[in-house]
Protein backbone atom coordinates (compact mmCIF):
# COMPACT_ATOMS: atom_id res chain seq x y z
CA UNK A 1 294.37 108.71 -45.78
CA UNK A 2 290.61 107.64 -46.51
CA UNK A 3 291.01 106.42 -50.64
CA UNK A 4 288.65 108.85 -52.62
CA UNK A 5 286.21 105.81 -53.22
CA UNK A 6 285.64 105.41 -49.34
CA UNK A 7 284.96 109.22 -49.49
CA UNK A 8 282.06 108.89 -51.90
CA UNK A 9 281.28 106.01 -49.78
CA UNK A 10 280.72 108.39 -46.36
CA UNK A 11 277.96 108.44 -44.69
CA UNK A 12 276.07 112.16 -44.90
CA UNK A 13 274.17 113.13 -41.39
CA UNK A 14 270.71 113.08 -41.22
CA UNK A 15 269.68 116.82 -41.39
CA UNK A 16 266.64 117.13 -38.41
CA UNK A 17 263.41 117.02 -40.05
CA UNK A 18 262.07 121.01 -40.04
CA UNK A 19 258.36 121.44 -39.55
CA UNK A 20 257.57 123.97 -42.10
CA UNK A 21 258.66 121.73 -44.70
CA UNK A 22 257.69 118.80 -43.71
CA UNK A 23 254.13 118.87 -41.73
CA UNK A 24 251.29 119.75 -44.07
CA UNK A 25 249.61 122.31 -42.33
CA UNK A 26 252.79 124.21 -40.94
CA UNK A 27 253.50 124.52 -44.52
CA UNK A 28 250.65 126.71 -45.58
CA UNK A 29 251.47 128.97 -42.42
CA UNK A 30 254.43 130.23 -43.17
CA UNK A 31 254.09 132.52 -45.92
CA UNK A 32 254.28 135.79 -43.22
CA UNK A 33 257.53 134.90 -42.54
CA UNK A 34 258.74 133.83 -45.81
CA UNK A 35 257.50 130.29 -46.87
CA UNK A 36 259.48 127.06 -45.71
CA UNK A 37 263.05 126.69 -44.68
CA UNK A 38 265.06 126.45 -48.19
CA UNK A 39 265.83 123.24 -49.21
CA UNK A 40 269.73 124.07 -49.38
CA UNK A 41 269.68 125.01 -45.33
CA UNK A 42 271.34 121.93 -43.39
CA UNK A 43 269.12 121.71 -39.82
CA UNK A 44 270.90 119.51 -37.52
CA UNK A 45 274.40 120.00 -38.93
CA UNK A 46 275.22 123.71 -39.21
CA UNK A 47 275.41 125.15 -35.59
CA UNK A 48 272.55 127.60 -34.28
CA UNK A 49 274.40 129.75 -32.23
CA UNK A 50 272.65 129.91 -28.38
CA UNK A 51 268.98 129.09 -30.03
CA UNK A 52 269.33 125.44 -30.15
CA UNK A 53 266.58 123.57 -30.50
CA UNK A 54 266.15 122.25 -26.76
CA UNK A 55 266.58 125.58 -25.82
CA UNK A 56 264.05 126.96 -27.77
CA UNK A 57 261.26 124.06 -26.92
CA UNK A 58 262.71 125.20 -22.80
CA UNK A 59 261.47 128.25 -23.66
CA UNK A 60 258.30 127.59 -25.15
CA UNK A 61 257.19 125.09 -22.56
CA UNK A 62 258.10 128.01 -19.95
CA UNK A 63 255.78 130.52 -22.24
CA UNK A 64 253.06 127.82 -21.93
CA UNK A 65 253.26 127.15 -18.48
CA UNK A 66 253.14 130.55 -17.14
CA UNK A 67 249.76 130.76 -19.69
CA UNK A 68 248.70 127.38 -17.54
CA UNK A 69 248.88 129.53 -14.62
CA UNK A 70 247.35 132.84 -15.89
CA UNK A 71 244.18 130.71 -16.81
CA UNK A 72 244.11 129.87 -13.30
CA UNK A 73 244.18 133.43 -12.11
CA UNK A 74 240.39 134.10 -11.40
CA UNK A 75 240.77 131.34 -8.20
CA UNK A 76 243.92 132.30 -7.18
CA UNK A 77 242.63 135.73 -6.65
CA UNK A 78 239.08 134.81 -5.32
CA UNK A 79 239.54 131.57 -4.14
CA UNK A 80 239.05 127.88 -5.21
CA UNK A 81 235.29 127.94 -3.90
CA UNK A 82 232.02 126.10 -5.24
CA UNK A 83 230.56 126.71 -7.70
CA UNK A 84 232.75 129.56 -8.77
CA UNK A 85 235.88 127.56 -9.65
CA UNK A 86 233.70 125.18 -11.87
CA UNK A 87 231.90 128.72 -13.48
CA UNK A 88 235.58 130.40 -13.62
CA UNK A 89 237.10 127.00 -15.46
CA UNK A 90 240.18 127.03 -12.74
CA UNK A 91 239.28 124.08 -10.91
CA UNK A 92 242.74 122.68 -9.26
CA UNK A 93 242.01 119.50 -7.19
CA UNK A 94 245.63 120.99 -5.34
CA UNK A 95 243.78 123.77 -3.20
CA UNK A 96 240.75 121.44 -3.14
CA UNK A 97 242.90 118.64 -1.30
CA UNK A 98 244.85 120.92 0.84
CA UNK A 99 241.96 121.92 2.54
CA UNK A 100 239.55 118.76 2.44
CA UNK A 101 242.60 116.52 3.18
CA UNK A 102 244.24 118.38 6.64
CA UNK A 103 247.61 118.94 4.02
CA UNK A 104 247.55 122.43 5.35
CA UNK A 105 247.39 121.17 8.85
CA UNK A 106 249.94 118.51 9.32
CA UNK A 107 248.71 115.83 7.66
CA UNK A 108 251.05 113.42 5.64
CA UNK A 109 249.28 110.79 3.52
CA UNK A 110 250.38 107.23 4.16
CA UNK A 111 251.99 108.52 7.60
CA UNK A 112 249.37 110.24 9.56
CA UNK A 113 246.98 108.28 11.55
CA UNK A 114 243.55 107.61 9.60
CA UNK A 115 244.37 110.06 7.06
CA UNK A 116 243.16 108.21 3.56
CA UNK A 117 244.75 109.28 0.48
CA UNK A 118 242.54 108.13 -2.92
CA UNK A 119 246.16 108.35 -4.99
CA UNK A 120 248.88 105.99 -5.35
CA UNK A 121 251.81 106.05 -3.16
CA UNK A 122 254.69 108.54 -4.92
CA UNK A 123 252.20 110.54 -5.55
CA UNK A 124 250.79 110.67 -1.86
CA UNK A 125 254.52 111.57 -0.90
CA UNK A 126 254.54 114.34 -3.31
CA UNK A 127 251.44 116.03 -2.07
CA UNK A 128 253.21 115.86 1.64
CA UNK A 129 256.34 116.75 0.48
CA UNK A 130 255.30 120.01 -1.47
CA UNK A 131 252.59 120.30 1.63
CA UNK A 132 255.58 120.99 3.93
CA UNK A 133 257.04 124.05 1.74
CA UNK A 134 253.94 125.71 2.45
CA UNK A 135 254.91 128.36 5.30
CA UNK A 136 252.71 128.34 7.85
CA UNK A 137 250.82 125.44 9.76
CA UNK A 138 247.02 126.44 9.41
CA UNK A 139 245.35 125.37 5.74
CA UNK A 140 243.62 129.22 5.20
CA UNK A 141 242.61 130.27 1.80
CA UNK A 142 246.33 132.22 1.43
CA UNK A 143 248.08 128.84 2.05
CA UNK A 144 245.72 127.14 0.02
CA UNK A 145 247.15 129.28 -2.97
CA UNK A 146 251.20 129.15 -1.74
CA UNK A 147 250.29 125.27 -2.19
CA UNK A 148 249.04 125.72 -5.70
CA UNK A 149 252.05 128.21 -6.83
CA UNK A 150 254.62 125.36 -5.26
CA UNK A 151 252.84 122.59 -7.09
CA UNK A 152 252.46 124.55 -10.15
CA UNK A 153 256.42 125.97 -10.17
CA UNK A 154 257.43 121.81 -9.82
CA UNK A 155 254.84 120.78 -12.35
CA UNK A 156 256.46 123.46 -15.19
CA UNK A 157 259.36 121.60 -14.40
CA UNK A 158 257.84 118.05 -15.27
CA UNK A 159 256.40 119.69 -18.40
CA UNK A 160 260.53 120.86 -19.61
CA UNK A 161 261.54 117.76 -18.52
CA UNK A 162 258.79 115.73 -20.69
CA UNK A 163 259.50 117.95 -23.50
CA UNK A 164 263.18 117.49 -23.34
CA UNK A 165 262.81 113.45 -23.54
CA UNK A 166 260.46 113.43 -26.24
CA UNK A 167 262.53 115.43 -28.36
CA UNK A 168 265.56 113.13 -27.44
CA UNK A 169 263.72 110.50 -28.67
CA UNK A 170 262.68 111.75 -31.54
CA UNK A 171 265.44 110.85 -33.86
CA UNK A 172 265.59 113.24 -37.20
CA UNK A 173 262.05 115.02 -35.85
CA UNK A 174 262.80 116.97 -32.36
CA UNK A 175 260.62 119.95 -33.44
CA UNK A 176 257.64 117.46 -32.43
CA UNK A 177 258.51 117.38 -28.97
CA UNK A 178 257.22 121.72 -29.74
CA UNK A 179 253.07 119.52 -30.11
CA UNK A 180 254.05 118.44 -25.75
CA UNK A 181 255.46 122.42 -25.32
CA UNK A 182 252.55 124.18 -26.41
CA UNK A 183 249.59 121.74 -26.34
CA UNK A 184 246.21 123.64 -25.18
CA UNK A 185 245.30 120.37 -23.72
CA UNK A 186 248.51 120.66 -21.25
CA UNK A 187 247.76 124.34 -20.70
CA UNK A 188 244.26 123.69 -19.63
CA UNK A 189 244.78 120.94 -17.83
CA UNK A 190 248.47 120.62 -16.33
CA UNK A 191 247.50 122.23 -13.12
CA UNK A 192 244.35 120.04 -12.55
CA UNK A 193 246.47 116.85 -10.67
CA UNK A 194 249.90 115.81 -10.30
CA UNK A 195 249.24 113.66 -13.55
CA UNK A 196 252.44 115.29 -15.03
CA UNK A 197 254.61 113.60 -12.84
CA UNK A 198 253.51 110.07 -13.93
CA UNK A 199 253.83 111.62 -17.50
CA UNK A 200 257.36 113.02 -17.12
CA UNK A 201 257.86 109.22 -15.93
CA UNK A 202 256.62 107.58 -18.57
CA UNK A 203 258.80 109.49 -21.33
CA UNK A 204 261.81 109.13 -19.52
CA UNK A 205 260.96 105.47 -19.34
CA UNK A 206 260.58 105.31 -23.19
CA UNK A 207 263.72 107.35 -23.85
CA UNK A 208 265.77 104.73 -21.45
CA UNK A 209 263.99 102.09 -23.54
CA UNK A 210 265.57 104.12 -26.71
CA UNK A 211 269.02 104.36 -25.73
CA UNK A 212 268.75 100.43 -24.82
CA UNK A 213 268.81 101.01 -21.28
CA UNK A 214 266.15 98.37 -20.43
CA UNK A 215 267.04 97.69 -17.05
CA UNK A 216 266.57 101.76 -15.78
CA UNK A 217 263.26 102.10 -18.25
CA UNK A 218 261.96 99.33 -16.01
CA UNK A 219 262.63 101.52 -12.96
CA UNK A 220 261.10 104.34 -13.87
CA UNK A 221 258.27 102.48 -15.59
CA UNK A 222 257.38 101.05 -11.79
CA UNK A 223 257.86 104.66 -10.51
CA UNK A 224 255.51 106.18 -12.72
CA UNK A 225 253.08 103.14 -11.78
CA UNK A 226 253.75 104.22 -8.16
CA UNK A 227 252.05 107.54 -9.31
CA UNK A 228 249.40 106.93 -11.62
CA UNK A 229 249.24 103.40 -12.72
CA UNK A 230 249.09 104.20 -16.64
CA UNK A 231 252.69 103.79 -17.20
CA UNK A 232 252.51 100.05 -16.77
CA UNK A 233 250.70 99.73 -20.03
CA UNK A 234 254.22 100.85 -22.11
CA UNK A 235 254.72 96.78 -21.22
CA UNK A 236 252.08 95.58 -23.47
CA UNK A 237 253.55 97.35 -26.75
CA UNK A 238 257.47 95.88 -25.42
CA UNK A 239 255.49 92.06 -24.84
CA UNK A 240 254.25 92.91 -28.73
CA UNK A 241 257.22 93.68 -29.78
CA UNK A 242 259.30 90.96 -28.40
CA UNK A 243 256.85 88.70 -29.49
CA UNK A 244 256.95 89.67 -33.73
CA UNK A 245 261.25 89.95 -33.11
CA UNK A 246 261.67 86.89 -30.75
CA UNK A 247 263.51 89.48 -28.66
CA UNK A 248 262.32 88.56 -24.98
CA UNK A 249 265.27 89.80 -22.95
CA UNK A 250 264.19 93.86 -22.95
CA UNK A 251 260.83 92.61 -21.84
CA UNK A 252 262.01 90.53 -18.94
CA UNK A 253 264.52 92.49 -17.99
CA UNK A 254 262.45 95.78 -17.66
CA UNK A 255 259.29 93.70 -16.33
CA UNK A 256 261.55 92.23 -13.34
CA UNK A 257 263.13 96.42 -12.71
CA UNK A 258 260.25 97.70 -12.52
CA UNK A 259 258.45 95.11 -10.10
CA UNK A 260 261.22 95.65 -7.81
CA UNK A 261 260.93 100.06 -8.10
CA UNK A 262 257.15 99.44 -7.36
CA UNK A 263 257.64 97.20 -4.63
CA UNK A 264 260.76 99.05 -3.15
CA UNK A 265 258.14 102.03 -3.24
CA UNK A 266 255.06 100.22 -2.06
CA UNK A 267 255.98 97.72 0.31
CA UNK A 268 257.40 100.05 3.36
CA UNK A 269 254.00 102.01 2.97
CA UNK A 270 252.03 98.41 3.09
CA UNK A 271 253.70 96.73 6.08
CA UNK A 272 253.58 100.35 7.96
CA UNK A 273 250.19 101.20 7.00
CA UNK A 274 248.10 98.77 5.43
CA UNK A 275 244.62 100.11 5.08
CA UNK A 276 246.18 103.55 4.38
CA UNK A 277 248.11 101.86 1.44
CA UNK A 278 245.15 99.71 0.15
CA UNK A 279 242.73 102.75 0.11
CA UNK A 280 243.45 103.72 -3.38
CA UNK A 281 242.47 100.04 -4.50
CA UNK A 282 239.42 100.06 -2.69
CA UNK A 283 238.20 103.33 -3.45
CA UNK A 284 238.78 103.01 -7.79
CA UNK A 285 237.12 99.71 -7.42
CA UNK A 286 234.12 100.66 -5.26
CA UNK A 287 233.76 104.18 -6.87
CA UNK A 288 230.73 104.66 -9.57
CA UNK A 289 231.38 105.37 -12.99
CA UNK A 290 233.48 108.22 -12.99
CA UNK A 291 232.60 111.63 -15.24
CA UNK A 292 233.26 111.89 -18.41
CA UNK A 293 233.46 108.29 -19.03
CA UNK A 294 231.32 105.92 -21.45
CA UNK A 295 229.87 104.32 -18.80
CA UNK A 296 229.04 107.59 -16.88
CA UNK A 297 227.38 108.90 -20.31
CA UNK A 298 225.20 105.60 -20.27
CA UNK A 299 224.07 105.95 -17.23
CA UNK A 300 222.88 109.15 -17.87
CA UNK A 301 221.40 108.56 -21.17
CA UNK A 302 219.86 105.20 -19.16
CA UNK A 303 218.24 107.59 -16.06
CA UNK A 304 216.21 110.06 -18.83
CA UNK A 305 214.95 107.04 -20.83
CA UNK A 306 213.98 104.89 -17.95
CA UNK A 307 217.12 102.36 -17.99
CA UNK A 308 218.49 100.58 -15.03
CA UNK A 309 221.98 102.18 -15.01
CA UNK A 310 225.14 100.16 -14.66
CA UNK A 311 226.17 99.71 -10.92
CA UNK A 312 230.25 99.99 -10.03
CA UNK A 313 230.41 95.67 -10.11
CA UNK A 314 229.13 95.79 -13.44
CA UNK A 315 231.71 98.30 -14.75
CA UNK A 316 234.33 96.86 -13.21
CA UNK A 317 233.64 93.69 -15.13
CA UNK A 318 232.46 95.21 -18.59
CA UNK A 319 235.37 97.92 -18.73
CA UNK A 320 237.94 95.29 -17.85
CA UNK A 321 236.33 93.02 -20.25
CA UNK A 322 236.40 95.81 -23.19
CA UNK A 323 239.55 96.96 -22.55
CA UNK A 324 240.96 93.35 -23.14
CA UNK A 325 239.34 92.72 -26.12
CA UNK A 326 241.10 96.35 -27.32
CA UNK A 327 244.24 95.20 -26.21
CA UNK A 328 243.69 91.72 -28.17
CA UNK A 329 242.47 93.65 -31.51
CA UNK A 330 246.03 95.59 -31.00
CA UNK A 331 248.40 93.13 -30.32
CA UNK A 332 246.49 91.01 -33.79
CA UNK A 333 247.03 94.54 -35.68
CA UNK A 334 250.66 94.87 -34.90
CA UNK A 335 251.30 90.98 -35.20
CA UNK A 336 249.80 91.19 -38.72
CA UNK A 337 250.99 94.40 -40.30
CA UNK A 338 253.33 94.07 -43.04
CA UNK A 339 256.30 95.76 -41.71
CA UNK A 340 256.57 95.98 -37.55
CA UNK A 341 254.79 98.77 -35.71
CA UNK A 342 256.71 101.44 -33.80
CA UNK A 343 256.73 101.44 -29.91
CA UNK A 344 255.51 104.83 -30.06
CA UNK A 345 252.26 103.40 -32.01
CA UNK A 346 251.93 100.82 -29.81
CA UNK A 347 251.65 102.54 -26.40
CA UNK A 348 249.40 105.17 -28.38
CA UNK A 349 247.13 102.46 -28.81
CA UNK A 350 247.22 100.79 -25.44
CA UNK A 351 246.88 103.91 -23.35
CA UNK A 352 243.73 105.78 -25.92
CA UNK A 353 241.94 102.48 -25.44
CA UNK A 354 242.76 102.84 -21.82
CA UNK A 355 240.99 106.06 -21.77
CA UNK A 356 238.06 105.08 -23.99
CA UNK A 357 237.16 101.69 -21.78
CA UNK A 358 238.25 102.77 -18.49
CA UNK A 359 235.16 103.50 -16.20
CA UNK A 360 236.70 107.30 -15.84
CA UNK A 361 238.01 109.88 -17.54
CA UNK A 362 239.32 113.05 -15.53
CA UNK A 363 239.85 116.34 -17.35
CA UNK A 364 243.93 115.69 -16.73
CA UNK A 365 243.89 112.42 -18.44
CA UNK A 366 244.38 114.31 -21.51
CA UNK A 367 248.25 114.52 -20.70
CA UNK A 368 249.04 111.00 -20.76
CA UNK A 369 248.23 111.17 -24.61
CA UNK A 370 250.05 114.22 -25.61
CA UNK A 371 254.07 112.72 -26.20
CA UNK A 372 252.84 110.28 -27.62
CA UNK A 373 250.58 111.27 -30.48
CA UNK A 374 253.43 113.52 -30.57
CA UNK A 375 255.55 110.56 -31.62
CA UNK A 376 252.89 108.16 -32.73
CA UNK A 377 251.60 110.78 -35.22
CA UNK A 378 253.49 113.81 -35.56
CA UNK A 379 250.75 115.54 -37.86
CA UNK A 380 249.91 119.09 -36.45
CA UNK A 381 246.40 119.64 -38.29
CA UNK A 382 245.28 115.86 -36.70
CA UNK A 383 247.19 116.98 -33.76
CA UNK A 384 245.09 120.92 -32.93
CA UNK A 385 241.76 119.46 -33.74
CA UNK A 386 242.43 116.82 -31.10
CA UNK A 387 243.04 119.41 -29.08
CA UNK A 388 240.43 121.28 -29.50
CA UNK A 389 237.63 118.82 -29.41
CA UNK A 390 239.53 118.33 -25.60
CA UNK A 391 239.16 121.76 -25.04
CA UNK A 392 235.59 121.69 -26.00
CA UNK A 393 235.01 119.20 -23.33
CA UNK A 394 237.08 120.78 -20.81
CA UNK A 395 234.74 123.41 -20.86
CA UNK A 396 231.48 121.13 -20.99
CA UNK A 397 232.94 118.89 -17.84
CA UNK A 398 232.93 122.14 -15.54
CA UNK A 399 229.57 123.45 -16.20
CA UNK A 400 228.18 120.14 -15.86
CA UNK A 401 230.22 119.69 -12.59
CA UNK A 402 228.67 123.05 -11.76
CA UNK A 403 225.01 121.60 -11.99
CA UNK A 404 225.65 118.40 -10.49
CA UNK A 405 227.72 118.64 -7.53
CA UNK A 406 227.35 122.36 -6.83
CA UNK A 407 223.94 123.50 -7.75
CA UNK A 408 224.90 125.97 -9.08
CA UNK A 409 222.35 128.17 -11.06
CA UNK A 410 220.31 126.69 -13.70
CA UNK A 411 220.59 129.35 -16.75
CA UNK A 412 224.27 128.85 -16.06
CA UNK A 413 224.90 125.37 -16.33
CA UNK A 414 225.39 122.51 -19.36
CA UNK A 415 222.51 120.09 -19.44
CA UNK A 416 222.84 116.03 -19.62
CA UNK A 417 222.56 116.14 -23.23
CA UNK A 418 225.28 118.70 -24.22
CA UNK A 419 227.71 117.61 -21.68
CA UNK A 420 227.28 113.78 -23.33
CA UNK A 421 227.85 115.25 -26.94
CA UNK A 422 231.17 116.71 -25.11
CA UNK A 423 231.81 113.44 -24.11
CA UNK A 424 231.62 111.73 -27.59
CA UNK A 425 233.25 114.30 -29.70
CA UNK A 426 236.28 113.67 -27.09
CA UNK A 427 235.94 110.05 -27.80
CA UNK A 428 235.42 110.15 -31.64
CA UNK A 429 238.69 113.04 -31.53
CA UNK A 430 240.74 110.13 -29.57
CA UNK A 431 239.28 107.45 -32.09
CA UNK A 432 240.17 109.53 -35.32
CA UNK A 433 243.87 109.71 -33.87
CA UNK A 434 243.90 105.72 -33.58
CA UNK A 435 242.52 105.00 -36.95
CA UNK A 436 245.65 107.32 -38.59
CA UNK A 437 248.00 105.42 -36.18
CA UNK A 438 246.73 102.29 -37.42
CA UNK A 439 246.76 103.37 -41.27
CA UNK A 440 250.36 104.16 -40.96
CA UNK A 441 251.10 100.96 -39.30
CA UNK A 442 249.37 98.88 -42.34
CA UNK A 443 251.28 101.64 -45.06
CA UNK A 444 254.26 102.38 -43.50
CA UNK A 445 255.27 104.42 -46.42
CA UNK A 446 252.99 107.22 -45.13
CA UNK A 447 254.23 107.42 -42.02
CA UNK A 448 256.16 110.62 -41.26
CA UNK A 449 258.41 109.00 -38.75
CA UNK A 450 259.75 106.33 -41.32
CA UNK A 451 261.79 108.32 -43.64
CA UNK A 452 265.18 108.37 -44.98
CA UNK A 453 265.57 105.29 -43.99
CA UNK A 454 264.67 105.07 -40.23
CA UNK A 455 262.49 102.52 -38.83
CA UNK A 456 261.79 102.87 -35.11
CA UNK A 457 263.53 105.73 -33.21
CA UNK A 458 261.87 104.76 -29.62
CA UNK A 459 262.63 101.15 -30.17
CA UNK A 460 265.68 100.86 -28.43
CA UNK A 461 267.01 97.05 -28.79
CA UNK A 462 263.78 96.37 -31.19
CA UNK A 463 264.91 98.90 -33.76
CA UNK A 464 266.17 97.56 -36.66
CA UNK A 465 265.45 94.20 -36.04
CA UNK A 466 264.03 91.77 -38.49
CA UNK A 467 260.27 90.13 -37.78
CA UNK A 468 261.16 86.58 -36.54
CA UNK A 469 256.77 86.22 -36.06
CA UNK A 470 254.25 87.29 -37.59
CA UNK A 471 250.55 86.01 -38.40
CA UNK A 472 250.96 86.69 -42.26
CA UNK A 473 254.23 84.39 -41.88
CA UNK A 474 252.61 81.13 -40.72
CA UNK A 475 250.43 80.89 -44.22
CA UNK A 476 253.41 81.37 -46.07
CA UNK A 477 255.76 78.03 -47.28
CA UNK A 478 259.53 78.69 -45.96
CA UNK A 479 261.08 79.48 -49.59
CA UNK A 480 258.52 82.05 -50.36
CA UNK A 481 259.12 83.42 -46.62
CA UNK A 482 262.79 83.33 -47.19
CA UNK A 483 262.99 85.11 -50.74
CA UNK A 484 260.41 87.89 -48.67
CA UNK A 485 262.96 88.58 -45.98
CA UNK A 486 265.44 88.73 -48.05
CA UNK A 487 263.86 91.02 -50.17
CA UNK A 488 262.59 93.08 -46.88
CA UNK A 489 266.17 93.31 -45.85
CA UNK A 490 267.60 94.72 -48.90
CA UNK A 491 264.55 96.89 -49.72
CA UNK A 492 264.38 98.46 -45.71
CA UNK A 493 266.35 101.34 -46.12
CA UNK A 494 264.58 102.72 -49.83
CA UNK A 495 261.22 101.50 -49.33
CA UNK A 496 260.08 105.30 -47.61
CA UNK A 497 262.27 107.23 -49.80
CA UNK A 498 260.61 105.97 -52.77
CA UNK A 499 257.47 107.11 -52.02
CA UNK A 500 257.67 110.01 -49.57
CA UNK A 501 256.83 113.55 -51.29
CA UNK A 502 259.87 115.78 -53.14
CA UNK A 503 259.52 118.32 -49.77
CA UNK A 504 260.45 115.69 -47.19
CA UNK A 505 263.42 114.64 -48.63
CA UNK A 506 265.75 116.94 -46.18
């Protein structure tokens, strides 16, 4: 029988973090239904009855994704045709490549004779896969729409599934996987591509990663590169953080995993079909600067003031170039913070840099950041006007689109220099996110995620680590260094507490 010191001893659970009380501007919105959860209430420990909290973010995500569909209703009833789908704002590239591509007639990408497929591999053999439930074997406009219901009923089921891992991952704060459930950027955007699958990937990779299952993140990390190649960049924030903990194994380990679930992927489609497989490689690097993107915006600013615009050599160079010189400026950031970055922040980082350097930016690419500013930054006010600086170029994108490779009617279409003030407020939006991401990584103590004594949910064998490198160590003499972890170590579990507001402490 415990002694009734060890009982005073006993460790209380962590109540789950609730958004009304916590998040700023969720606070000030719930005065309709009575002001913020009471402080006595115990989240996380006293049972919900059927409404638990995966359950309700399931049924959220469902309420959005039926909404993703609805806004797609004007082509599904007339028809994905030019210019009226740009016009309309339901532009699906599904229908689009159904048609173009011969999916409605037989065609399987990577197995068909001379049928190119611009897209990586897994997500080649999901376009024939869900090409095949299509009844019929003639690509008319009714097909073309069967296609887009099929893709659309498998792509709600991405979106639950990335909502489910985020929350999973979340530690004390699940209610932030509800930013991945009812983000207008996913809404708008979901049923563009198949860019959900890579995304579903990618946060099942990071929750593997945060149950220490290195070796199966790295397999679904070379997956997820099988389908959009984004997902490979999670390994710059693990090389970080092995780096600042001397931890090297989780890096290795998942690195070697996921080579061999890219190859195991890629190589059958390579020895079978060679210039079908190395079509997607040739066509990114020989394509133009893509819409939407920096470089695309130059060019056009370059063309109405008499510039020589940037040909697709020169962008491959310069973007590369840039985006290496981000990467650099990230991993000296995280190696020199005071206390180490989450893996969350990290990929944040990586990925928005991606997106801001790389030589295009698609309408979609807008998922790939959604779980994790959701976990980077849980803030819902920083959060919505993300969102809706996206949305504003959503909009801008199609009636440019509408213009340029439609001509469509003049008094209805966005002129060069609106659609490249779309394009920066979407990049100054993305760059306001990583400036708070890096603010909380310099004073920890205002970042939401590091309270009551948590330091890294999605770290996985990083979390709770101590710094074996760091820049700020190697000016500091090895008594002064070892007084400073010693007073890190006993300090690591009060440092938030003690400066965290009265409402957070649930």
């Amino acid at each position: 029988m415990p002694t009734p010191g060890a009982r005073g001893r006993r460790r209380i659970p962590a109540r789950i973090v609730v958004p009304s009380r916590n998040d700023p501007l969720l606070r000030r919105f719930t005065e309709l239904i009575g002001g913020p959860l009471g402080r006595r209430t115990a989240p996380g420990i006293v049972d919900p009855g059927f409404f638990t909290i995966e359950r309700v973010l399931v049924l959220l995500t469902t309420l959005a994704a039926i909404v993703a569909v609805l806004v797609k209703s004007p082509c599904r009833a007339e028809g994905w045709t030019t210019p009226e789908h740009f016009y309309r704002a339901c532009y699906s590239d599904w229908p689009v490549l159904f048609q173009s591509r011969g999916l409605g007639d037989g065609v399987f990408p990577y197995f068909s004779a001379d049928a190119l497929f611009e897209y990586p591999v897994l997500l080649g053999l999901i376009a024939g896969v869900t090409a095949w439930l299509v009844p019929g074997a003639v690509a008319t406009a009714e097909s073309a729409v069967v296609y887009f219901d099929i893709n659309a009923l498998f792509i709600a089921g991405a979106w639950i599934v990335t909502v489910l891992a985020t929350a999973r991952m979340s530690g004390r704060r699940p209610w932030d996987a509800a930013m991945v459930a009812v983000a207008p950027g996913i809404i708008l955007a979901g049923t563009i591509n198949w860019d959900l699958w890579a995304v579903m990937l990618a946060a099942l990779a990071m929750l593997a990663f945060a149950r220490n299952q290195v070796a199966l993140a790295g397999v679904l990390i070379g997956l997820g590169a099988a389908t959009k190649l984004y997902p490979l960049l999670i390994f710059g924030a693990i090389l970080v953080l092995a780096i600042r903990t001397g931890t090297y194994r989780p890096f290795f380990v998942s690195l070697g995993t996921a080579v061999a679930a890219w190859l195991a992927v890629n190589l059958p489609i390579a020895l079978m079909n060679f210039e079908g497989w190395s079509y997607f490689f040739t066509f990114s690097s020989g394509r133009p600067a893509g819409f939407s993107s920096p470089w695309f915006a130059y060019n056009v600013i370059a063309e109405r003031l008499g510039l020589p615009a940037l040909e697709a050599d020169v962008i491959n160079i310069s973007a590369l170039a840039v985006f290496a010189l981000a990467c650099a400026g990230i991993a000296l950031l995280a190696l020199t913070a005071p206390r180490r970055p989450r893996m969350a922040q990290l990929v944040f980082l990586i990925v928005a840099a991606f997106i801001l350097t790389n030589k295009v930016y698609s309408p979609q690419f807008v998922l790939w950041l959604v779980p994790l500013v959701a976990l980077a930054h849980p803030r819902w006010r920083d959060f919505l006007l993300w969102q809706l600086a996206e949305a504003l170029h959503w909009w801008a994108v199609w009636l440019y689109l509408a213009k340029d490779t439609s001509g469509g009617d003049s008094r209805n279409n966005l002129d060069e220099p609106y659609y490249v003030m779309a394009i920066i407020v979407h990049m100054v939006a993305v760059g306001y996110l990583m400036a708070q991401v890096i603010r909380s990584m310099w004073r920890p103590q205002e970042d939401p995620v590091r309270r009551r004594d948590a330091d890294d949910p999605q770290g996985g064998p990083f979390d709770r680590v101590p710094d074996r490198f760091s820049w700020r160590n190697l000016w500091r003499s090895p008594v002064r260094l070892a007084k400073l972890e010693t007073t890190e170590s006993s300090m690591h579990g009060h440092l938030d507490s003690a400066h965290r507001p009265e409402a957070d402490r649930s």
